[in-house]
Protein backbone atom coordinates (compact mmCIF):
# COMPACT_ATOMS: atom_id res chain seq x y z
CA UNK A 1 21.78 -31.36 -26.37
CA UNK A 2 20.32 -28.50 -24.62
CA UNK A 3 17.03 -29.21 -22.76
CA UNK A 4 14.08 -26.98 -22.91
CA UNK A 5 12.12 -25.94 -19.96
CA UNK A 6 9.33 -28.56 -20.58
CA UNK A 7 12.08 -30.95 -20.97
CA UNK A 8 13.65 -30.61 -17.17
CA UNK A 9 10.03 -29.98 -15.91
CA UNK A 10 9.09 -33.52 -17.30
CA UNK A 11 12.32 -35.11 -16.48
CA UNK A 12 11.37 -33.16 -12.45
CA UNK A 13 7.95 -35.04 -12.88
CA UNK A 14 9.68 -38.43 -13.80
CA UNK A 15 12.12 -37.83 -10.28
CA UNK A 16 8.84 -37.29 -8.35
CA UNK A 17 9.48 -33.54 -7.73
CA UNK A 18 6.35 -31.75 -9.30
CA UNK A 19 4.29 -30.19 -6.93
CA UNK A 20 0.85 -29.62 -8.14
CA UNK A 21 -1.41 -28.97 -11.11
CA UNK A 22 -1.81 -25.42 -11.47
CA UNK A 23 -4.96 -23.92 -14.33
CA UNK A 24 -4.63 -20.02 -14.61
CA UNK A 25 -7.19 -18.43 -17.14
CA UNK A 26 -6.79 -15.18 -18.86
CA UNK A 27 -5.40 -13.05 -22.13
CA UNK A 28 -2.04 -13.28 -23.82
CA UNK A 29 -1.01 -10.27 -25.38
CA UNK A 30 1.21 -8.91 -27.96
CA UNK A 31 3.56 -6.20 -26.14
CA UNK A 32 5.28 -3.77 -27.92
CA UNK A 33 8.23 -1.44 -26.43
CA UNK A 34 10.28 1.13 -27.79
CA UNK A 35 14.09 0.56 -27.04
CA UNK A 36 15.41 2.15 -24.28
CA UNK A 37 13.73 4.79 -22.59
CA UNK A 38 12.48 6.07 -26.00
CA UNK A 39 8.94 7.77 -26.30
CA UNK A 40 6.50 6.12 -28.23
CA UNK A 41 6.45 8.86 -30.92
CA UNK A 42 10.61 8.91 -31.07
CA UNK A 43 10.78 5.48 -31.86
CA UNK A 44 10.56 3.81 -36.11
CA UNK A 45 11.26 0.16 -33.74
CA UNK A 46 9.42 -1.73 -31.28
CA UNK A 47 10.29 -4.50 -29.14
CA UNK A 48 8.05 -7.40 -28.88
CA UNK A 49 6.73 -9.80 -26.31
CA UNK A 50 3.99 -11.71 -24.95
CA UNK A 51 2.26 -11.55 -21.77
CA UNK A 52 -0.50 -10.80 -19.54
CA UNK A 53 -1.74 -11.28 -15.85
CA UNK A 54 -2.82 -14.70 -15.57
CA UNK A 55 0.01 -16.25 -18.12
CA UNK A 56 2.66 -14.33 -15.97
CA UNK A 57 1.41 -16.77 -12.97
CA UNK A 58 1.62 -19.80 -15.31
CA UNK A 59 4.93 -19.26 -16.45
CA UNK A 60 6.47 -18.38 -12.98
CA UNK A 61 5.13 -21.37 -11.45
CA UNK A 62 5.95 -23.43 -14.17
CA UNK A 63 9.41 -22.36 -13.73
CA UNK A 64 8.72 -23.13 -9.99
CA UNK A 65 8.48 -26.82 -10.76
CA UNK A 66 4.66 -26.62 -11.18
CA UNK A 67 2.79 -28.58 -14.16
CA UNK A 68 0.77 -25.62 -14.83
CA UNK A 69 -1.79 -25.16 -17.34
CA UNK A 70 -3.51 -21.60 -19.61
CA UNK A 71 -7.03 -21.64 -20.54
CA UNK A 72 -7.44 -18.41 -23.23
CA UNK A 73 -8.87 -17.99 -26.70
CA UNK A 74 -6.23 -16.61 -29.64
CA UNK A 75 -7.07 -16.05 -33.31
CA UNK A 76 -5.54 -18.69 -35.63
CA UNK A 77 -2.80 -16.84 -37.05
CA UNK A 78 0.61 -16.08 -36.83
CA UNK A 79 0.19 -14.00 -33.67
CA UNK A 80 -1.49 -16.83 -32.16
CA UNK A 81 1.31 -19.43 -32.97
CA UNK A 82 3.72 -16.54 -31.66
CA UNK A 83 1.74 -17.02 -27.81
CA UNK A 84 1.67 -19.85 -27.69
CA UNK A 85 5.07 -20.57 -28.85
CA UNK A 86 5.97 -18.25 -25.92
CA UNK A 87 4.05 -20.81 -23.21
CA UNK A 88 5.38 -24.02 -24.39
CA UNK A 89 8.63 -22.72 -24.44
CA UNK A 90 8.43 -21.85 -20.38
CA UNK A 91 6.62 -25.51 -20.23
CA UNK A 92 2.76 -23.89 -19.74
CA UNK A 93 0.48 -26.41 -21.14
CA UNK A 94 -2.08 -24.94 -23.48
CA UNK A 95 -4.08 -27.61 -24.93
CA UNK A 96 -6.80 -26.05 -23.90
CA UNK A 97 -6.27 -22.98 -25.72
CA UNK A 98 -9.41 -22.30 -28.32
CA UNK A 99 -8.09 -20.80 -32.23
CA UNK A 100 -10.61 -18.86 -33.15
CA UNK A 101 -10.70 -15.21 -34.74
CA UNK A 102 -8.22 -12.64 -35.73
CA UNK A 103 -7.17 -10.31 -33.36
CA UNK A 104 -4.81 -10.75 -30.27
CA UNK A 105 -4.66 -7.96 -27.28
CA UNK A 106 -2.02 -5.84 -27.91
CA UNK A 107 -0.68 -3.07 -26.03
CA UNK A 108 2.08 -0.67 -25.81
CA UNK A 109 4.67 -0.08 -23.28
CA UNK A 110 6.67 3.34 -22.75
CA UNK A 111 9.34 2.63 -20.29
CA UNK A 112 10.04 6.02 -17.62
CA UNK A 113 12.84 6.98 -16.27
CA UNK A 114 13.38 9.48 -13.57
CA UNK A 115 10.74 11.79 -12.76
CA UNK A 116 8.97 10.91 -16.18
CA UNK A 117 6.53 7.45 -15.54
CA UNK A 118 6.20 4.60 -17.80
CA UNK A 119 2.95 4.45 -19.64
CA UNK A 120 0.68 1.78 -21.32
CA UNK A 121 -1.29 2.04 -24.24
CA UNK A 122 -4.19 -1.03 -24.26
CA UNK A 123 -5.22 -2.13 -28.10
CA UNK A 124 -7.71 -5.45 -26.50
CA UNK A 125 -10.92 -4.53 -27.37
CA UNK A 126 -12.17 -6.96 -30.30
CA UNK A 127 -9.59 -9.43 -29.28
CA UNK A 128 -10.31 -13.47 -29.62
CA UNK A 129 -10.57 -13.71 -25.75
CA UNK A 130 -13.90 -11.53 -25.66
CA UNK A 131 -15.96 -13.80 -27.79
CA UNK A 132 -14.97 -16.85 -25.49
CA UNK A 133 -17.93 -19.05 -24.89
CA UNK A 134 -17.92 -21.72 -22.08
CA UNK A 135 -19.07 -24.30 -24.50
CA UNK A 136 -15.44 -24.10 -26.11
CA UNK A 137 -14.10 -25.91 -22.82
CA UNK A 138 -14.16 -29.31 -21.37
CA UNK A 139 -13.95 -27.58 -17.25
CA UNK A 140 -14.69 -30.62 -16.08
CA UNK A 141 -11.35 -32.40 -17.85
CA UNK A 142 -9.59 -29.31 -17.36
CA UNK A 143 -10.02 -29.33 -13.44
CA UNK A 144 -10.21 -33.12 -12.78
CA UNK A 145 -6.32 -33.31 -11.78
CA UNK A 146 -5.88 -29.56 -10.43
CA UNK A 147 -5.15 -28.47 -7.40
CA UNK A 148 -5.37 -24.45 -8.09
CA UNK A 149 -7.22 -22.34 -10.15
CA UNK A 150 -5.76 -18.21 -10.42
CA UNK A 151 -7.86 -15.80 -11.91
CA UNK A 152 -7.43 -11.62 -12.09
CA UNK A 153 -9.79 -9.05 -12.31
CA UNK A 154 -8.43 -8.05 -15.34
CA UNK A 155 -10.31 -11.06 -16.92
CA UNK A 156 -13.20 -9.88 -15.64
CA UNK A 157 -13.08 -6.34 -16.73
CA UNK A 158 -12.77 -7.63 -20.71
CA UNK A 159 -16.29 -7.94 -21.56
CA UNK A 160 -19.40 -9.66 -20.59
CA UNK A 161 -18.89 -13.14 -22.30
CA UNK A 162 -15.23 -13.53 -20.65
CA UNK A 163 -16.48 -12.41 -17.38
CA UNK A 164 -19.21 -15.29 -17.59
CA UNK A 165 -17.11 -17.69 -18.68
CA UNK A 166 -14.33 -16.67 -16.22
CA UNK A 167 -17.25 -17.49 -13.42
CA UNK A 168 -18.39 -20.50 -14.76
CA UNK A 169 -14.60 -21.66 -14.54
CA UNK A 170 -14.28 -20.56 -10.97
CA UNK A 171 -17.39 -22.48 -10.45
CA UNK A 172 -16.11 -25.75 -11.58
CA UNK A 173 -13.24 -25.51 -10.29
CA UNK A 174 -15.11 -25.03 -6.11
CA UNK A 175 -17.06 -28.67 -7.77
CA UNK A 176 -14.08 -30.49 -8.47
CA UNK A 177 -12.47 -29.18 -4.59
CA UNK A 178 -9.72 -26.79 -6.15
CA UNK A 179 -8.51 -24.03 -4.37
CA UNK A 180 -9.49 -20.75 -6.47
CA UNK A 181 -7.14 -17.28 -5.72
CA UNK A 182 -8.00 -13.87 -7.18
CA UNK A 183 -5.90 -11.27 -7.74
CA UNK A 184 -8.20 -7.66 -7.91
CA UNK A 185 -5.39 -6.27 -10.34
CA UNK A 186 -8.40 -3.14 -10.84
CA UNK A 187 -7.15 -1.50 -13.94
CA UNK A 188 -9.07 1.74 -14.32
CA UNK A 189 -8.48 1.98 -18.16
CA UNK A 190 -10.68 -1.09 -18.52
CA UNK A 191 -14.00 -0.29 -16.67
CA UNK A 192 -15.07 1.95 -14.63
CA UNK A 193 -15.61 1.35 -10.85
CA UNK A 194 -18.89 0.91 -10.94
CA UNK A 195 -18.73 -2.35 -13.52
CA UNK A 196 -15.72 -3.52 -11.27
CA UNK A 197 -17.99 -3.65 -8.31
CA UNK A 198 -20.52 -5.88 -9.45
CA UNK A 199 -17.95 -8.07 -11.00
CA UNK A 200 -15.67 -8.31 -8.10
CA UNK A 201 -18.88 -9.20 -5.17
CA UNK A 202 -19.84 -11.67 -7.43
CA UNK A 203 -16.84 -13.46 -7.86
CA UNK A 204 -15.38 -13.59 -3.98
CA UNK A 205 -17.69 -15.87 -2.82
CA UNK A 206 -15.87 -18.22 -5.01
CA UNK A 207 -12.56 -17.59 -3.60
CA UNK A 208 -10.25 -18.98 -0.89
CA UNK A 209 -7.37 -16.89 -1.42
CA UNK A 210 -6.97 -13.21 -2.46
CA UNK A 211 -4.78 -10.47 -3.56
CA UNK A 212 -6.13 -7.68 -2.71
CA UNK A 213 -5.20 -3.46 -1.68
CA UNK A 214 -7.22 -1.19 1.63
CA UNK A 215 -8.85 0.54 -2.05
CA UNK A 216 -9.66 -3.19 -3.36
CA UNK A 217 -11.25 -4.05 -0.22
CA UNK A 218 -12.94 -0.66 0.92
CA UNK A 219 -14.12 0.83 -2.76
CA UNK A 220 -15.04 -2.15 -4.90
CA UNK A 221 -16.49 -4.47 -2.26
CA UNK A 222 -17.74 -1.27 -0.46
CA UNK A 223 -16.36 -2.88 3.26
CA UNK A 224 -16.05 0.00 5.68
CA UNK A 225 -14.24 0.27 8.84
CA UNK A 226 -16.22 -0.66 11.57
CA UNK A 227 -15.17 2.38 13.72
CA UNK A 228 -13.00 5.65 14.11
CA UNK A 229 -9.27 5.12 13.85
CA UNK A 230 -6.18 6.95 14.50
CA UNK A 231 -4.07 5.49 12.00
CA UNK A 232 -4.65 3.82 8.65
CA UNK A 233 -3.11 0.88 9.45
CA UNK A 234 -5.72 0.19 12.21
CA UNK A 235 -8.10 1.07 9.36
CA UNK A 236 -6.87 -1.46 6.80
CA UNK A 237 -6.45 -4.27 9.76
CA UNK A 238 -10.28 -3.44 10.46
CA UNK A 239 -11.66 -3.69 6.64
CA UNK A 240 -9.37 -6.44 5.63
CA UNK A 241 -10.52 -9.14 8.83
CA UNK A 242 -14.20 -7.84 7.66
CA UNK A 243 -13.32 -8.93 4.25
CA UNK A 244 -11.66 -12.28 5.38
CA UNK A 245 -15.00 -13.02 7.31
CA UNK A 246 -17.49 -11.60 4.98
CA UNK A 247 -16.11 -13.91 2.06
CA UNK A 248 -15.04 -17.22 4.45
CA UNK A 249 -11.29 -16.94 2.85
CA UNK A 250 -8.57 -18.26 4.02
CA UNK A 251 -5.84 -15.62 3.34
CA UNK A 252 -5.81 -12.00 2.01
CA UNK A 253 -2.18 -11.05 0.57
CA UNK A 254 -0.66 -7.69 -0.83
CA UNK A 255 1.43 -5.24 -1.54
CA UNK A 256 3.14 -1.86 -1.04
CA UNK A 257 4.72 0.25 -3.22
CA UNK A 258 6.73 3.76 -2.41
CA UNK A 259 7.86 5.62 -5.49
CA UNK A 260 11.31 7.17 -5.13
CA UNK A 261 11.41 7.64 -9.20
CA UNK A 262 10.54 5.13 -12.34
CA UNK A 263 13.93 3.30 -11.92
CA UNK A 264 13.56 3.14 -7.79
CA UNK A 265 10.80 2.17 -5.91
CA UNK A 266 10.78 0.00 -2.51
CA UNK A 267 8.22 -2.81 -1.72
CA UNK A 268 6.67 -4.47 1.41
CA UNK A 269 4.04 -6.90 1.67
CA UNK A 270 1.51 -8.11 4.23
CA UNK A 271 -0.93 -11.12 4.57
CA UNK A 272 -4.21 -11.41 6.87
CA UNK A 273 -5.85 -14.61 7.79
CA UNK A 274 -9.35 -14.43 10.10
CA UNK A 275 -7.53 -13.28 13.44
CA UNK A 276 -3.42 -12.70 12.41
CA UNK A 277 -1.27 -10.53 10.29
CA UNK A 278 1.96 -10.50 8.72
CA UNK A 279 4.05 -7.63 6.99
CA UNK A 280 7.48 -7.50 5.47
CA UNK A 281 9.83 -4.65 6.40
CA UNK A 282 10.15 -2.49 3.15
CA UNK A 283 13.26 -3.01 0.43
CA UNK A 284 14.31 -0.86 -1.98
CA UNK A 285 15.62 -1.48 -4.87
CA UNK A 286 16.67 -0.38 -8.64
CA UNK A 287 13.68 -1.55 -11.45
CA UNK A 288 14.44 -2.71 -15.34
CA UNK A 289 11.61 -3.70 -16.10
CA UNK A 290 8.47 -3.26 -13.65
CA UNK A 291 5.50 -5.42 -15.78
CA UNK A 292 4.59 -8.03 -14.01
CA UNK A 293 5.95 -7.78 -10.55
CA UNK A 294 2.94 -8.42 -9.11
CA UNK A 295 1.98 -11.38 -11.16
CA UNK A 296 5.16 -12.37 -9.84
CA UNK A 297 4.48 -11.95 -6.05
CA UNK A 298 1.25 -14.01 -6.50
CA UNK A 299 3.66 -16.69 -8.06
CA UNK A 300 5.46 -16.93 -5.43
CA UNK A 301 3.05 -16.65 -2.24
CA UNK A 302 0.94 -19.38 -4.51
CA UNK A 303 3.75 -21.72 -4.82
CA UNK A 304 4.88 -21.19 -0.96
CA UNK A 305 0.91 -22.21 -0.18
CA UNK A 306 1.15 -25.32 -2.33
CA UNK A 307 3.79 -26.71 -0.50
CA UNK A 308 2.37 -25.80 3.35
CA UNK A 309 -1.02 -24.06 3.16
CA UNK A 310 -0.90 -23.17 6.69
CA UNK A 311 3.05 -21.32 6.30
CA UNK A 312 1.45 -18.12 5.30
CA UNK A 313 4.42 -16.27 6.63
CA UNK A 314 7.02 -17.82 4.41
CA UNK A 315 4.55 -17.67 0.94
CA UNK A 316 4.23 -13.68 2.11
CA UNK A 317 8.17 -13.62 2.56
CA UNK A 318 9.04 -15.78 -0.81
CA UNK A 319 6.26 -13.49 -2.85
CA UNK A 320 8.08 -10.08 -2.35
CA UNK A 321 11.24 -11.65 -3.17
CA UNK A 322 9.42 -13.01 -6.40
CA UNK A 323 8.19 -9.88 -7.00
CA UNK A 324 11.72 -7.78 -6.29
CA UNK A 325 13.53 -9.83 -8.65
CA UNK A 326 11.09 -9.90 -11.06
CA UNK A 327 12.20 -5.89 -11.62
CA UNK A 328 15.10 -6.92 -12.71
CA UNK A 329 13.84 -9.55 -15.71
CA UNK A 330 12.90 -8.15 -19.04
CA UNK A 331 9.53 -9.31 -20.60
CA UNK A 332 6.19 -9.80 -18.48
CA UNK A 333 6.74 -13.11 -16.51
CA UNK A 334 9.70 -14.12 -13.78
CA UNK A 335 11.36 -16.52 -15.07
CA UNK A 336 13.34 -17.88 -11.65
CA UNK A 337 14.25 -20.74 -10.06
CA UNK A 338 13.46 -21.53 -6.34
CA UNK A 339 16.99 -21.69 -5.11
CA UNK A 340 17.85 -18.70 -7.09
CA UNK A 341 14.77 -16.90 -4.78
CA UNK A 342 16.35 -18.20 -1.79
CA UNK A 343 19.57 -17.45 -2.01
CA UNK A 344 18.46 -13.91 -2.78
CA UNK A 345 16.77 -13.92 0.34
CA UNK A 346 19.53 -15.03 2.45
CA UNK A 347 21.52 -12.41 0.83
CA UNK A 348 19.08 -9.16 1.73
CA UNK A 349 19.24 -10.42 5.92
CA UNK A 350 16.57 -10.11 8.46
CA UNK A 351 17.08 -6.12 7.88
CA UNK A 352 15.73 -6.14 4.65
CA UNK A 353 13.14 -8.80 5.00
CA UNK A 354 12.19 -9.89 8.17
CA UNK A 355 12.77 -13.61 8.08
């Protein structure tokens, strides 16, 4: 009999080998992908999948060993079954998913290549998640055995009832003593800089860890350097201990990305605590399928932290190797293993990452 992946995460929690409780809150979508490299307007056939920010991270780190757990809102329908269907079957628990309404997010995906860049279509704007209400959810239930709560700014940027609600969460979960990370994830086809602003100052205050760029920092919480600087990477250092101190967190991680063409980029990371850094040397590498690498660097730098909050080195060394692999998985969410992670970072050498 083949076993599902709730089935060997169950029989992991039976040997004693879960780690922790994990609630992520977002929107599933519906994503839809021409074959190939196909433009949208060549194309009579679309691919289909589900994802989205915040169920990437649940996934992943369910895959990771994690009991993990998706708070969302999907219409009662045949799409809805189809998400969720999706979750259960990479062991996310969504009991706490509310079926209500009739539309699901949906958006399209035109994969580049070469010199031409991939492209996203969003179709979200009357979907079920933007007339959540906070009444719909038991937050006290849902954070009484968790030991993390992930949210994205994406959330945020859906509307005004899923940004309150998305608050209120973040709120319980500081009451019940679990650790809350953010992940900016500023998309500008959602709001405008402006809304993200207001959203994004009142949010960090309720956050000990963050994912964040210089731009995230600098623009939307408006942090400047303190001084003249030769360099930008004095700069950044400058704004992103201000940050750190400014919002008492613990940790701010992220990302860099050079563009060589669609199919090539390379990717280094870095992470700040109150008075240290750490960076990555960069790696480059070949890309099938770029959605969702950074959900998938945030899975892994989250599941390093759950095991040793104070080994921010290794979560900032584990998430890029999430992240790089993730390139190479079709659909929205990594799907690996830890030892599969490990052994791929044994096999790129201090050269590539610098262990």
């Amino acid at each position: 009999m083949q076993l599902t992946t709730l089935d060997l995460i169950n029989s992991m929690e039976h040997r004693g080998e879960i780690m922790s409780n994990v609630v992520t809150m977002g929107e599933i979508m519906l994503r839809l992908s021409p074959p190939l490299h196909h433009k949208i307007e060549q194309t009579n056939d679309f691919s289909a999948t589900y994802g989205g920010g915040e169920a990437n991270v649940a996934v992943a780190l369910s895959y990771l060993g994690h009991k993990t757990t998706f708070i969302s809102k999907l219409p009662d329908n045949q799409l809805g079954d189809g998400a969720i269907k999706h979750l259960r079957g990479y062991g996310v628990n969504t009991e706490f998913i509310v079926r209500d309404g009739e539309d699901i997010g949906i958006y399209f995906l035109e994969n580049g290549f070469g010199t031409r860049p991939s492209q996203v279509i969003y179709n979200r704007r009357h979907s079920a998640i933007t007339k959540i209400k906070k009444e719909e959810f038991d937050f006290d239930k849902i954070f009484s055995q968790a030991k993390w709560f992930h949210l994205s700014g994406i959330t945020l940027a859906l509307g005004e009832e899923i940004k309150e609600v998305a608050l209120y969460a973040a709120q319980k979960a500081k009451e019940h003593n679990v650790k809350v990370s953010f992940d900016f994830n500023y998309r500008a086809k959602l709001w405008t800089k402006d809304e993200a602003k207001k959203a994004m100052q009142k949010v960090l205050p309720l956050v000990d860890i963050c994912f964040a760029s210089y731009f995230d920092a600098n623009t939307l919480l408006e942090i400047e350097p303190s001084k003249s600087y030769e360099n930008d990477e004095e700069k950044q250092n400058d704004v992103f201990y201000q940050m750190i101190k400014k919002y008492n967190l613990s940790y701010v991680f992220g990302t860099k990305r050079e563009l060589f063409s669609a199919n090539e980029n390379s990717l280094s990371s870095y992470v700040y605590t109150k008075d240290s850094k750490y960076t990555t040397e960069a790696k480059r590498f070949n890309i099938f399928d770029r959605v969702g690498g950074g959900d998938a660097f945030v899975s892994g730098a989250i599941h390093k932290l759950l095991g040793n909050c104070k080994d921010f080195q290794k979560a900032n060394e584990f998430g890029l190797a999430c992240s790089i692999l993730k390139h190479t998985i079709p659909g929205d969410a990594s799907i690996l293993k830890e030892k599969d992670i490990l052994g791929f970072m044994d096999n790129l050498g201090a050269s590539a990452i610098n262990r």
